[in-house]
Structures are given as C-alpha cells and as structure tokens.
C-alpha atoms as a PDB file:
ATOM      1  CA  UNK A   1       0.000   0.000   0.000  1.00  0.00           C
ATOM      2  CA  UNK A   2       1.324   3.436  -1.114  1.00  0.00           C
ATOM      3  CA  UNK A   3       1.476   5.773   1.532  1.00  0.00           C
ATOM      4  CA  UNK A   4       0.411   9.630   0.680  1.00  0.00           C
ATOM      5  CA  UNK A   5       3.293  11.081   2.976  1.00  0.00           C
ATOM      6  CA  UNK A   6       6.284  10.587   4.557  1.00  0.00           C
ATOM      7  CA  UNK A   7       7.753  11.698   7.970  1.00  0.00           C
ATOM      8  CA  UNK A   8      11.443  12.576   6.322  1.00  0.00           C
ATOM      9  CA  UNK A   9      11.148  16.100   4.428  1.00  0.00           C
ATOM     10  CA  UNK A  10      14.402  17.488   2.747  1.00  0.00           C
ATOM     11  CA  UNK A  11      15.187  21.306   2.782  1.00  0.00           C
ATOM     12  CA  UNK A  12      18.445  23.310   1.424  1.00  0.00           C
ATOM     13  CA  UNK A  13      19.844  25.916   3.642  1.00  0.00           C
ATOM     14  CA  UNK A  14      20.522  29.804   1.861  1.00  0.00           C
ATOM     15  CA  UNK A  15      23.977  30.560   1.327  1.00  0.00           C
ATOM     16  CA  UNK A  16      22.706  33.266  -0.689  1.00  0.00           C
ATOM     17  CA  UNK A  17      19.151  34.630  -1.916  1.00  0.00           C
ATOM     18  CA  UNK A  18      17.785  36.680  -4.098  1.00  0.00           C
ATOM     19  CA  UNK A  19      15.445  37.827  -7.281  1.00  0.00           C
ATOM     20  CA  UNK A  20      16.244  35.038  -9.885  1.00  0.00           C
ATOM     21  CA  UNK A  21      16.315  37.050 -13.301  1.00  0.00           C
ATOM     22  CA  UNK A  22      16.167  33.388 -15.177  1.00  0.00           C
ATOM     23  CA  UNK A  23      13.018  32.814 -14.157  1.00  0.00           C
ATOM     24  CA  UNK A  24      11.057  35.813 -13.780  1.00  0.00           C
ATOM     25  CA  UNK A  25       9.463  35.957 -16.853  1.00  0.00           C
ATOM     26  CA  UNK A  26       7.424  32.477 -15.920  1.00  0.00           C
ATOM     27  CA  UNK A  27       6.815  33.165 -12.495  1.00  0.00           C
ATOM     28  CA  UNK A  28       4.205  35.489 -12.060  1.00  0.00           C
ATOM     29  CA  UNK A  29       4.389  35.692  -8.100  1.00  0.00           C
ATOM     30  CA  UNK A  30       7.422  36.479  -7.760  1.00  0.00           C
ATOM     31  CA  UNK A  31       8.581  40.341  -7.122  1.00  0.00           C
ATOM     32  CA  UNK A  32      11.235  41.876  -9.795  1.00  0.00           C
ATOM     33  CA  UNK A  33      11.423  44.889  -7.961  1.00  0.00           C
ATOM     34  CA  UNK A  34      14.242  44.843  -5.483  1.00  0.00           C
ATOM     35  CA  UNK A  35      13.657  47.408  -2.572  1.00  0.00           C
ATOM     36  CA  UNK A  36      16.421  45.943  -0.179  1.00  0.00           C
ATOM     37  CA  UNK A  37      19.819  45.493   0.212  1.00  0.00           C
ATOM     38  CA  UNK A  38      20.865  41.824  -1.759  1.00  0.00           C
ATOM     39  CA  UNK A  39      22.557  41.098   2.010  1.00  0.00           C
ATOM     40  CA  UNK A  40      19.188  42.276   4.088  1.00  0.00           C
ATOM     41  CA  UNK A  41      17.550  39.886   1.771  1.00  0.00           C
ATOM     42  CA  UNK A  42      19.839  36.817   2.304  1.00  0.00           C
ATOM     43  CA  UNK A  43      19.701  37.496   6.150  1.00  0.00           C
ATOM     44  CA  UNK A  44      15.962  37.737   6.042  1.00  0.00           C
ATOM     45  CA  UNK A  45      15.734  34.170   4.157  1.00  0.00           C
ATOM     46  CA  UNK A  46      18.097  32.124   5.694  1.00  0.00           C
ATOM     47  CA  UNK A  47      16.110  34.201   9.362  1.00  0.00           C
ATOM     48  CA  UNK A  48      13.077  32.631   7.438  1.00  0.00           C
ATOM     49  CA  UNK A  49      14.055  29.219   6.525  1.00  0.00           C
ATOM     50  CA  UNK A  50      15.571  28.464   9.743  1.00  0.00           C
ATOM     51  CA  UNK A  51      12.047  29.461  11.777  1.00  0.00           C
ATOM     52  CA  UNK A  52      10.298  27.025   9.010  1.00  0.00           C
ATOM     53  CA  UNK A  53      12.697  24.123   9.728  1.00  0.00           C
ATOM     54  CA  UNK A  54      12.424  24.541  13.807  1.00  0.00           C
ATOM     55  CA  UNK A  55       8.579  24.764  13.372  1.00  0.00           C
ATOM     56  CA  UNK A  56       8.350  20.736  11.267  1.00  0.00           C
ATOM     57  CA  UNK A  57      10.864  19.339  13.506  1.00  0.00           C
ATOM     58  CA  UNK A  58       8.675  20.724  16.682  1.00  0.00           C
ATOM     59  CA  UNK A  59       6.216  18.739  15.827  1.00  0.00           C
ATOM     60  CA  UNK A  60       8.529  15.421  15.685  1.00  0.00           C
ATOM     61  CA  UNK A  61       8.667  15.434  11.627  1.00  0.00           C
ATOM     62  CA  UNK A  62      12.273  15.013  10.102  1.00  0.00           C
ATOM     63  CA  UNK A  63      14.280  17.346   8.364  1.00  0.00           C
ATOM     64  CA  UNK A  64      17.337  16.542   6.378  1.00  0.00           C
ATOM     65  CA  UNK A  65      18.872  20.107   5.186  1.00  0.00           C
ATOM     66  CA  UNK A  66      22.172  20.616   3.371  1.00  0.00           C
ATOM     67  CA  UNK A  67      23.563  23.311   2.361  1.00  0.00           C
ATOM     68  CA  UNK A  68      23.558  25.466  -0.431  1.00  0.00           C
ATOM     69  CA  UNK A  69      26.010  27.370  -3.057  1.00  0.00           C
ATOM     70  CA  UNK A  70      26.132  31.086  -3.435  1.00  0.00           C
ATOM     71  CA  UNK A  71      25.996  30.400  -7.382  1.00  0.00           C
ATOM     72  CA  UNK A  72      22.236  29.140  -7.256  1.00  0.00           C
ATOM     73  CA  UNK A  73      19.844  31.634  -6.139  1.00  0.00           C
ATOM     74  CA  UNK A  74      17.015  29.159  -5.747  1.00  0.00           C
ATOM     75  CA  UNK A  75      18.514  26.709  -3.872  1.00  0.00           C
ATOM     76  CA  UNK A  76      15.940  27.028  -1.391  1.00  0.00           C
ATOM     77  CA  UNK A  77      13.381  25.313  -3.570  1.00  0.00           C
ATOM     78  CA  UNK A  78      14.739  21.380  -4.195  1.00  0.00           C
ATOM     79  CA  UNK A  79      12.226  20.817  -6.764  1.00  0.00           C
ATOM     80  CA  UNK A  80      15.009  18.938  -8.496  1.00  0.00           C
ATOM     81  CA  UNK A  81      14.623  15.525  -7.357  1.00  0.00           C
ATOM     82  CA  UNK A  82      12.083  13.051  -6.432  1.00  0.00           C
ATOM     83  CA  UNK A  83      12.057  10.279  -4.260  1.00  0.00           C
ATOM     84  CA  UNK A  84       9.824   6.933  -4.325  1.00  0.00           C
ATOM     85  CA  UNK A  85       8.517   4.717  -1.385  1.00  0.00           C
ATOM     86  CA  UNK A  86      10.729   1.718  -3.558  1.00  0.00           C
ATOM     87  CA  UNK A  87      13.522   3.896  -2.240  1.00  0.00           C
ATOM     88  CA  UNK A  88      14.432   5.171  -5.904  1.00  0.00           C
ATOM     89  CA  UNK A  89      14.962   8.297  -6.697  1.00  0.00           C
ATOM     90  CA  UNK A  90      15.101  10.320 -10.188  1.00  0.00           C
ATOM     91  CA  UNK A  91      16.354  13.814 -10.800  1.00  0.00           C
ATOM     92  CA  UNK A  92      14.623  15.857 -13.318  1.00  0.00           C
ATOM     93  CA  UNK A  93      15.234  18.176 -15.853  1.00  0.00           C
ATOM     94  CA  UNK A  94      15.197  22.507 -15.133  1.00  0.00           C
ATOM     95  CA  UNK A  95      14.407  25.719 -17.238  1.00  0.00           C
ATOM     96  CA  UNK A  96      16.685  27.802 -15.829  1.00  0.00           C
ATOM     97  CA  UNK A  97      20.352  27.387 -16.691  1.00  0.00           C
ATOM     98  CA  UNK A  98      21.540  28.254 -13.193  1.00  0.00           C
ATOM     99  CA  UNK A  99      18.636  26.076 -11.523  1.00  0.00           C
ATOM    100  CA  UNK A 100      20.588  23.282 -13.527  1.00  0.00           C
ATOM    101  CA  UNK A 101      23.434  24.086 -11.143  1.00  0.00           C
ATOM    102  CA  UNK A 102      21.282  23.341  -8.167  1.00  0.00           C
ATOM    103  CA  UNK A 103      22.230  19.571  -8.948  1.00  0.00           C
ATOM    104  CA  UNK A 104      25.303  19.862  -7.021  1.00  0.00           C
ATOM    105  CA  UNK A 105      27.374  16.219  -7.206  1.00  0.00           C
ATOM    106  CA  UNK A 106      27.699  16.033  -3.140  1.00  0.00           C
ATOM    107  CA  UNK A 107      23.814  16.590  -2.679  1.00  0.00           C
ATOM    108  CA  UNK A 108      23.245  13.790  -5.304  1.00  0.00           C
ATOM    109  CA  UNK A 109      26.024  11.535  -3.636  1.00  0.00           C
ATOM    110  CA  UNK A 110      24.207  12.276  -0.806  1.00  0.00           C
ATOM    111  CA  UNK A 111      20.667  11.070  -1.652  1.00  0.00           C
ATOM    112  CA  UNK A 112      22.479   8.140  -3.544  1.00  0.00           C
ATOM    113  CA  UNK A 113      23.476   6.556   0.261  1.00  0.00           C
ATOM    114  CA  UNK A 114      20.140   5.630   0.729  1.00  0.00           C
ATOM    115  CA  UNK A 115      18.527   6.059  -3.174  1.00  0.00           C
ATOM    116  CA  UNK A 116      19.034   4.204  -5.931  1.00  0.00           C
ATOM    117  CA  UNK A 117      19.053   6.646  -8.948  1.00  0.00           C
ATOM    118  CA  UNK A 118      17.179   5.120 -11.509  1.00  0.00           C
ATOM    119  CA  UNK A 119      16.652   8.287 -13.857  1.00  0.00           C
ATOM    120  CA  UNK A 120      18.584  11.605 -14.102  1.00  0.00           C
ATOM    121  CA  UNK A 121      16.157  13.505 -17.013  1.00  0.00           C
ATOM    122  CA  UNK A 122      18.861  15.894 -16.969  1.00  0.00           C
ATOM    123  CA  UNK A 123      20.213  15.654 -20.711  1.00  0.00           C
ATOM    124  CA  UNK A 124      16.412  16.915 -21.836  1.00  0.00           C
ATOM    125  CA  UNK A 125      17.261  20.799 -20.667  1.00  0.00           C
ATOM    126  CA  UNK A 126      19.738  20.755 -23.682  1.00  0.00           C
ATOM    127  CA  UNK A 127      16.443  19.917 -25.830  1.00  0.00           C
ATOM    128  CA  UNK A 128      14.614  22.582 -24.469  1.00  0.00           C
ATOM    129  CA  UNK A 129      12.250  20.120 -22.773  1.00  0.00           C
ATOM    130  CA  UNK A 130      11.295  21.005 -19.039  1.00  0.00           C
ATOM    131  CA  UNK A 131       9.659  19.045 -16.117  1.00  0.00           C
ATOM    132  CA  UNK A 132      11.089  20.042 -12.771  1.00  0.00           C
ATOM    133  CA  UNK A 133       9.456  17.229 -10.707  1.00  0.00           C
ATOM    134  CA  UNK A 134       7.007  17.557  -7.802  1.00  0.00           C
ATOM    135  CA  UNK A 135       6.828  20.910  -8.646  1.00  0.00           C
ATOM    136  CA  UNK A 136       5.554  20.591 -12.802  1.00  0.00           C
ATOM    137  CA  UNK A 137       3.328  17.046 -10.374  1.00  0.00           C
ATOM    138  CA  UNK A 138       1.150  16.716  -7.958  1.00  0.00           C
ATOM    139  CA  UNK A 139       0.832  13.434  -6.926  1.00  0.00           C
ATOM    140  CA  UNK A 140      -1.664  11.468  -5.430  1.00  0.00           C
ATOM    141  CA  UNK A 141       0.478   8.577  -4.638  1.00  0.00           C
ATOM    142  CA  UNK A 142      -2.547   6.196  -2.958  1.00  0.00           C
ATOM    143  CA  UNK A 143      -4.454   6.039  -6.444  1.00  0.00           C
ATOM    144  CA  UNK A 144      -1.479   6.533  -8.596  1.00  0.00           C
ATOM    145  CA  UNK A 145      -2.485   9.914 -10.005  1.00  0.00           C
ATOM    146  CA  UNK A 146      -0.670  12.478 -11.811  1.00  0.00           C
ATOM    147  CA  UNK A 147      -2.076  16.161 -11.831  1.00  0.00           C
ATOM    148  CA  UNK A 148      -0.032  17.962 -13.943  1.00  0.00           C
ATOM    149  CA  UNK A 149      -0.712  22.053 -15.078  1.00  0.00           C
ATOM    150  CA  UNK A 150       0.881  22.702 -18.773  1.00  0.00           C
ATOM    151  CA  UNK A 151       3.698  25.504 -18.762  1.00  0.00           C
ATOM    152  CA  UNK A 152       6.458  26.483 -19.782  1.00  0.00           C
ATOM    153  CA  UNK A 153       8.080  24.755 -17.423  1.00  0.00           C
ATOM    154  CA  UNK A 154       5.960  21.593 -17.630  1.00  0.00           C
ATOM    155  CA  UNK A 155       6.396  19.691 -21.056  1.00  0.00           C
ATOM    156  CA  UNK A 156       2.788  17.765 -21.195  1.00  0.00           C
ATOM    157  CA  UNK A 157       4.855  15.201 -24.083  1.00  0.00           C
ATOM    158  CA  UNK A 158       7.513  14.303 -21.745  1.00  0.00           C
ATOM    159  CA  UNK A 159       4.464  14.518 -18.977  1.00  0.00           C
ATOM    160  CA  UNK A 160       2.531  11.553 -20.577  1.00  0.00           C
ATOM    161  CA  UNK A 161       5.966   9.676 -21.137  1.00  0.00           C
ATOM    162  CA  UNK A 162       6.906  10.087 -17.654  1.00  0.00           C
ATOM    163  CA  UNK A 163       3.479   9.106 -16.269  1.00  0.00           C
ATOM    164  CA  UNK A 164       3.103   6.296 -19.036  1.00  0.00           C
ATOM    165  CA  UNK A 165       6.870   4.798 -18.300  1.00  0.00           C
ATOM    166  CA  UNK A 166       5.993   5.207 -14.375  1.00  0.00           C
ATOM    167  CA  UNK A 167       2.607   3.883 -14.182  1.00  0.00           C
ATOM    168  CA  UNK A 168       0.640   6.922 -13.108  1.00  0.00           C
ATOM    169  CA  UNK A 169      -2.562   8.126 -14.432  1.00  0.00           C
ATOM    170  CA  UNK A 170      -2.205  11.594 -15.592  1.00  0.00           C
ATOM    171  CA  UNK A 171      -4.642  14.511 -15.267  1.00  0.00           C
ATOM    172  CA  UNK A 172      -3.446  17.210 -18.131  1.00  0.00           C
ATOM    173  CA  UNK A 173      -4.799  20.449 -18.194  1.00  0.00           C
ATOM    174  CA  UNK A 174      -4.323  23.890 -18.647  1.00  0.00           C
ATOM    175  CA  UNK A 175      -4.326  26.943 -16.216  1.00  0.00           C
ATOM    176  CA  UNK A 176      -4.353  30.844 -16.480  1.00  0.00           C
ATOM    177  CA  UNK A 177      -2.726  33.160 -14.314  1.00  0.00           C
ATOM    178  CA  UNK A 178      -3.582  36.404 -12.814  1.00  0.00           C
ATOM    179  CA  UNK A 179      -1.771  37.664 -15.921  1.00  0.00           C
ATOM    180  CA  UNK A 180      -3.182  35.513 -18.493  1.00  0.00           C
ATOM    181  CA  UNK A 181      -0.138  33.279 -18.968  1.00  0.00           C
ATOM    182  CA  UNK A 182      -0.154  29.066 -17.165  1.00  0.00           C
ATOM    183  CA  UNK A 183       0.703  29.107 -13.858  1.00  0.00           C
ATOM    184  CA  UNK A 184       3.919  28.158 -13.890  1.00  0.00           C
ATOM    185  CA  UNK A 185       4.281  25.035 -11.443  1.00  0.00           C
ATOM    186  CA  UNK A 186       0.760  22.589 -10.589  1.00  0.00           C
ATOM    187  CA  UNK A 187       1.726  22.999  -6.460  1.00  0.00           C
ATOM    188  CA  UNK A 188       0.290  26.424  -6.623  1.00  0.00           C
ATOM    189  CA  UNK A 189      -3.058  25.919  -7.154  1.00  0.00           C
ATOM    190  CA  UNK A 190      -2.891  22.550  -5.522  1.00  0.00           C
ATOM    191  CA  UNK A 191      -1.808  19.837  -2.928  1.00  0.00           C
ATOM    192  CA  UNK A 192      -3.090  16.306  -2.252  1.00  0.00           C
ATOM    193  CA  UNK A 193      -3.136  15.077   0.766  1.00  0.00           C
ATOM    194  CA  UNK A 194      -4.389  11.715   2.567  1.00  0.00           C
ATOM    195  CA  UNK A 195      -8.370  12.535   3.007  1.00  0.00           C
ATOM    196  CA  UNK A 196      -8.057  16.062   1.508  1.00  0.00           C
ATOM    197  CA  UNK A 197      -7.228  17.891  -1.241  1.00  0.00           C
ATOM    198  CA  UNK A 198      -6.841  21.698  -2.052  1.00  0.00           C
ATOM    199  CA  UNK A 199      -7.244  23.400  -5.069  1.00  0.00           C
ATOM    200  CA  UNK A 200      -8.233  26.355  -6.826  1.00  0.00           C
ATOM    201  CA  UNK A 201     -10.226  24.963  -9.893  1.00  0.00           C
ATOM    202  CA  UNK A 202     -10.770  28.430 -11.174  1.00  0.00           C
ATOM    203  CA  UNK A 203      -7.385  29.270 -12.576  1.00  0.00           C
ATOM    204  CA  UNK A 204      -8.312  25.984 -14.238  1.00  0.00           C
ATOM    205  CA  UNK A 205      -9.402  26.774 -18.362  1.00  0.00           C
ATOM    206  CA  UNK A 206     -13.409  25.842 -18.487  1.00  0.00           C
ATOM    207  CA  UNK A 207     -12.709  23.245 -20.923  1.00  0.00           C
ATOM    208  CA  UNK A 208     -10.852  20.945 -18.570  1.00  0.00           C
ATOM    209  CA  UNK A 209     -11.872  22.070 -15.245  1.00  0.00           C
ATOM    210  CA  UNK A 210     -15.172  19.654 -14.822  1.00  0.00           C
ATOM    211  CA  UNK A 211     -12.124  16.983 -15.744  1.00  0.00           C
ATOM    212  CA  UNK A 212     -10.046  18.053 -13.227  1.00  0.00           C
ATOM    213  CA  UNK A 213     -12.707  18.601 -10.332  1.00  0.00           C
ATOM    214  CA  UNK A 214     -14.539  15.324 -11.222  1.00  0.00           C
ATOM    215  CA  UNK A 215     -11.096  13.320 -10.564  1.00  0.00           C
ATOM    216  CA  UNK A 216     -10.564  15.530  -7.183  1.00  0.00           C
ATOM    217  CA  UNK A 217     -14.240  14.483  -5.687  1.00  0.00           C
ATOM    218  CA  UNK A 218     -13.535  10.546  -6.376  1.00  0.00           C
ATOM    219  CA  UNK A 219     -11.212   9.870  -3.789  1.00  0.00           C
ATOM    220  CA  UNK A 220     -11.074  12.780  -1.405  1.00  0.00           C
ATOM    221  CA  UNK A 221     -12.741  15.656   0.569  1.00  0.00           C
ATOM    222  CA  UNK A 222     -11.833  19.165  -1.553  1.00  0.00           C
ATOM    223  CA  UNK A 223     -11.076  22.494  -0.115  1.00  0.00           C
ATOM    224  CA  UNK A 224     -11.787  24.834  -3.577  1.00  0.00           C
ATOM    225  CA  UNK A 225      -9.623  27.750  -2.983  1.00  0.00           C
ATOM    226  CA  UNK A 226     -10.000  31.296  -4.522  1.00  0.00           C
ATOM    227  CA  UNK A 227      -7.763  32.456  -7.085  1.00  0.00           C
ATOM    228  CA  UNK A 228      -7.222  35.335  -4.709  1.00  0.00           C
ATOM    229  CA  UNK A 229      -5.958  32.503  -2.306  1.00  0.00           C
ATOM    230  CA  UNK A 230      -3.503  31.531  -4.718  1.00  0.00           C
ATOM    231  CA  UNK A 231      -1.369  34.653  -4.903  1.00  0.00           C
ATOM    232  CA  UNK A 232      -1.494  34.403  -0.752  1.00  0.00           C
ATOM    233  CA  UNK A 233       0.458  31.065  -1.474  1.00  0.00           C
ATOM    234  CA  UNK A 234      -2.670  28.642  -0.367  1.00  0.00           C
ATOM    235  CA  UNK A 235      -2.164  26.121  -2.954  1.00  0.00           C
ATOM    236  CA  UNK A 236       1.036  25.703  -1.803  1.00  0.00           C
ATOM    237  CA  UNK A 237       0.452  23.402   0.856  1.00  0.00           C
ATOM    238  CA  UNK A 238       2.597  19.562   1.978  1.00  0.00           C
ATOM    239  CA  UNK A 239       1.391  17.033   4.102  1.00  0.00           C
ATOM    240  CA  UNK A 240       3.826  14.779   6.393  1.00  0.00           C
ATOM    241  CA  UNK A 241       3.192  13.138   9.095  1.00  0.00           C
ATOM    242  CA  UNK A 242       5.372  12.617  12.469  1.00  0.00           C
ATOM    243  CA  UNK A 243       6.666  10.427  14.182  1.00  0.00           C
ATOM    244  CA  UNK A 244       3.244   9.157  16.270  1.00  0.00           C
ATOM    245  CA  UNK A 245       1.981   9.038  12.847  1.00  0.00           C
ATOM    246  CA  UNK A 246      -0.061  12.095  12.899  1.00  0.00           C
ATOM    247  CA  UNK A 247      -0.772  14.141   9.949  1.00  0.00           C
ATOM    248  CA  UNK A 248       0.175  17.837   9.186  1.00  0.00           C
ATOM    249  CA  UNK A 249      -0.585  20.346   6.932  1.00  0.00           C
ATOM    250  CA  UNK A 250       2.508  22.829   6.560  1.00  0.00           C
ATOM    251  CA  UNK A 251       1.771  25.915   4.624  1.00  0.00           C
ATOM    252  CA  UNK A 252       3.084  29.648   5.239  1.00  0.00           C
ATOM    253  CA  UNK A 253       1.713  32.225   7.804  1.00  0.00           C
ATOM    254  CA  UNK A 254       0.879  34.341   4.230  1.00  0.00           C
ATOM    255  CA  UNK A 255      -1.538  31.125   3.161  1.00  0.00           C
ATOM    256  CA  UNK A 256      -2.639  30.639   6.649  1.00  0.00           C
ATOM    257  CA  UNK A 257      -3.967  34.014   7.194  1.00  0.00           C
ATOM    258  CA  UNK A 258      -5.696  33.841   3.633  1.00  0.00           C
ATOM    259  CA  UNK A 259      -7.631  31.010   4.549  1.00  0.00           C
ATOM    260  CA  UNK A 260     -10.912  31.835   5.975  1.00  0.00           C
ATOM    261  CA  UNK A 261     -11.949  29.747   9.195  1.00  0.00           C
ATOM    262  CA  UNK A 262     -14.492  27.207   7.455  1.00  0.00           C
ATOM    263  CA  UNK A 263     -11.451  26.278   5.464  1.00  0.00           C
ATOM    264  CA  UNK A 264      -9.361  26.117   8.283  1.00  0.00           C
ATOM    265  CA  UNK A 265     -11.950  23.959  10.397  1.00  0.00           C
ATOM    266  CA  UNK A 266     -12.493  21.500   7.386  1.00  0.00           C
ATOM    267  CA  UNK A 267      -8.829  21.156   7.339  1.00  0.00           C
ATOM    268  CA  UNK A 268      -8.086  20.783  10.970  1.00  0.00           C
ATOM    269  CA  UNK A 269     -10.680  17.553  10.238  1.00  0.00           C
ATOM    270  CA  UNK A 270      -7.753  16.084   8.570  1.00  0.00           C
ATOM    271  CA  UNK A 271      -5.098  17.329  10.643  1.00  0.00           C
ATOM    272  CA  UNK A 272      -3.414  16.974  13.864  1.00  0.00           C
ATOM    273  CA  UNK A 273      -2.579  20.717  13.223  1.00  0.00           C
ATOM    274  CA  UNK A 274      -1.812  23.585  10.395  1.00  0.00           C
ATOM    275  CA  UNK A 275       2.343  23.954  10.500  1.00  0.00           C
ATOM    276  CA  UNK A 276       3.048  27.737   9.519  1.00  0.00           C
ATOM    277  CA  UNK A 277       5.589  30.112   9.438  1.00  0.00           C
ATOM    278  CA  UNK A 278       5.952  32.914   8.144  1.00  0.00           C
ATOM    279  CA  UNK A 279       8.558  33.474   4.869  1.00  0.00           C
ATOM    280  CA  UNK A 280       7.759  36.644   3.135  1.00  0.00           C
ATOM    281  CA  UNK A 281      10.987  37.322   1.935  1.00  0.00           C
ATOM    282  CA  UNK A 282      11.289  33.720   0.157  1.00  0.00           C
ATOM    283  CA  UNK A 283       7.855  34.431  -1.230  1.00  0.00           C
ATOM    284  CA  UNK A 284       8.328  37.865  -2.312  1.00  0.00           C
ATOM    285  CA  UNK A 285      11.536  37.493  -4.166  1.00  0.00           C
ATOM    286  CA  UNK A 286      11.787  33.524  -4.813  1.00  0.00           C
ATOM    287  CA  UNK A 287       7.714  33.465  -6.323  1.00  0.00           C
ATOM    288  CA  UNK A 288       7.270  30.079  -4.161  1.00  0.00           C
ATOM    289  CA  UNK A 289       6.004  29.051  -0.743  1.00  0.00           C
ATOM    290  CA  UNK A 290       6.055  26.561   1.572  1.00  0.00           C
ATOM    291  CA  UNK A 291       5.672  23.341  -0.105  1.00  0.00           C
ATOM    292  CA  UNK A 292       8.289  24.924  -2.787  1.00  0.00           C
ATOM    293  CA  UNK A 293      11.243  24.339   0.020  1.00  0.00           C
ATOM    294  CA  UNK A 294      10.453  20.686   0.877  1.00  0.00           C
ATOM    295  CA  UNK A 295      10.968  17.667  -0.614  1.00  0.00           C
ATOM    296  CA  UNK A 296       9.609  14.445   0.850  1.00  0.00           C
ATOM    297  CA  UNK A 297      12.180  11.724   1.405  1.00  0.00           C
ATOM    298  CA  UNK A 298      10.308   8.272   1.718  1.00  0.00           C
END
C-alpha cells in the first residue's frame, strides 16, 4: 500500500538569496522589484528558513537540510529531485540554466546513500524540454495519479511519457494566471493530501476544469480555494506526518492568514494541526512558498 506522505522532508539551507532574473518571466508571483539590500535579503531568508525548519521538527517530523552554493539563487526550492517509497529516486530536468546548477554532485552523492538513482532527465534541458518534478506534479500517490498544469516549465509530451513509463494516471490540463499566462508550477493551485485535497479549480481553463474537479471528488474531501488565495500562497500546501503518525498540513503564515476559518476547520478535520511560518521574503523574491522548500524523502 502506497502511503500519501512521509515523515522525512528534505530542505536546502541559503547561502545566498535573491530575485532570480532566469526565471522571472514564468513566475508570475514572484517580485522583480528589489527594494532591499541583496545582504538584508539573504539574512531575512536564511532568518526565514531556519524558523520554518524549527517549526516541522517541533512537531517530531524530520528534516534533512544541506547546504547550499552562493551560485544558485534558488537553492531554497529542491524541486530537483524526487524520491519513491521503492527507495528510488530520479532527478529531473530545469528551465533555468543556473537552476541546472542546483544539482550539485555532493547533494546527489548524498541522496544516492540511501537512493538508488534510476533516472537523471537531466540531458532533456539541452532539448529545451522542461519538467522540474514535484513541482511541474502533484501526486496522489494512494491512487497513482498524476495532476499535472501545462507551462512552460511543464512539457505535457515528456508529462505523458513520464506518467506512461511510471505507471501513473495523468490529469493534463491547462491553467491561467492572474496575468493571463499558465501558472507556472501545478503545487500552486494545488496539494493532495491523505483525506483532503486543495485546489483552486478556477485558474483551471473551463474546458478541462469539470475533468479536473470530477477526478478531485472521487477519492477525497476538496477544499476549492479562490484564485485570490492563490497569490497568498494557499495552494502551496505539503502534508507529512510525524513520528506518532499524525498528519500535518505545513503551509506559510501568508496562506494561513488567507484562509478563511471554514477552510481552516475542514482542514483541521484532517489534521493533527496547520504547521506555519511565516517566509515573506522567500515568497516575495523567490515566487514560491512553503511546499516549494520541501521535498519528501520516503
């Protein structure tokens, strides 16, 4: 039996942080205006990640965090990598050029101790062909389902392959911003979780959402969120569960606040109790959340 979550989550620590200029022109939630010092916003991160980490482990959840390299400003976000409960891993291919160079040889030698790398997609960026893992996927890993938002940063041909060649069933469709363009990664306008999942079905384009909402209903309780919620980050949600084998949402103070409390009582259902912290700085500049800075390690 496939298990939804995992108590082992995998985070990157800051050496540096700032406004990537690589991939600003996808990410439409992330701030290109720079109104602070390049060192008050490093401090402020690494001030940010470190109150994250402290806040899973609290709650007796895992955290394996390495650190990371001053030539990769989005570090902080492992969305390079996946790991399986078969204890394989695969690494996957990035838009980016210096998100590439987040695939740092000790990290991978690292993962490799306890992984068996069975795919490294890697040789695909030179082909112009992008899926950057749990990121461009949302799984649900119980029914073997692949949600998957088209972008530039989310190739739906190498999508099928992957889900064909891995034995998922894939639910393609397309999405549209607050700018008219795709959302660039699925895990912002969604999460899955054991009994619950949350997602934002308007940012959805009519001709696939009744798809995508009919597959949500079969197998789980649904939190629709707003697509106001989504630029607070409330999409942007991971489950994991701890030690006593309780489950958690984890989500940032930003999301959290944005909920409103039937939402938060439907959730709290679900969950031993909502994890947040707050990361404005990673969210302003970096254009991701929460769920962007963990990766689950099964």
């Amino acid at each position: 039996m496939h298990q939804q979550s995992t108590s082992h989550l995998f985070m990157i620590e800051p050496v540096d942080f700032y406004a990537n200029e690589q991939t600003a022109f996808t990410n439409h939630y992330q701030k290109e205006v720079c109104d602070e010092t390049a060192d008050d916003i490093a401090e402020k991160a690494l001030a940010e990640f470190h109150c994250l980490k402290k806040s899973i482990e609290q709650r007796g959840i895992k955290v394996t965090a390495l650190l990371g390299s001053r030539d990769c400003p989005d570090h902080i976000f492992p969305n390079w990598f996946m790991t399986f409960d078969d204890k394989t891993m695969q690494i996957f291919s990035m838009m980016a050029p210096n998100r590439r160079e987040e695939k740092k040889s000790h990290m991978i030698q690292h993962l490799t101790e306890t992984y068996e790398l069975t795919d490294d997609m890697s040789d695909l960026e030179d082909k112009e062909i992008f899926l950057e893992s749990t990121s461009s996927m949302v799984f649900d890993r119980v029914n073997r389902i692949v949600y998957g938002g088209i972008s530039p940063r989310t190739n739906a041909v190498q999508l099928i392959l992957w889900c064909r060649n891995n034995n998922y069933e894939l639910v393609l469709f397309e999405t549209e911003s607050h700018k008219g363009s795709p959302i660039y990664h699925t895990d912002v306008l969604m999460y899955v979780g054991t009994d619950i999942i949350g997602i934002c079905l308007d940012v959805i384009k009519p001709e696939h959402r009744d798809f995508v909402k009919q597959k949500v209903y079969a197998n789980h309780k649904v939190i629709e969120l707003s697509a106001n919620q989504i630029q607070s980050f409330c999409g942007n949600a991971i489950e994991a569960k701890n030690d006593k084998d309780e489950l958690f949402l984890i989500i940032s103070s930003t999301a959290y606040d944005a909920l409103d409390q039937d939402q938060i009582d439907k959730l709290l259902e679900s969950y031993k109790e909502i994890i947040h912290s707050d990361i404005p700085t990673i969210e302003k500049y970096g254009g991701g959340s929460a769920r962007c800075m963990l990766t689950e390690l099964f």
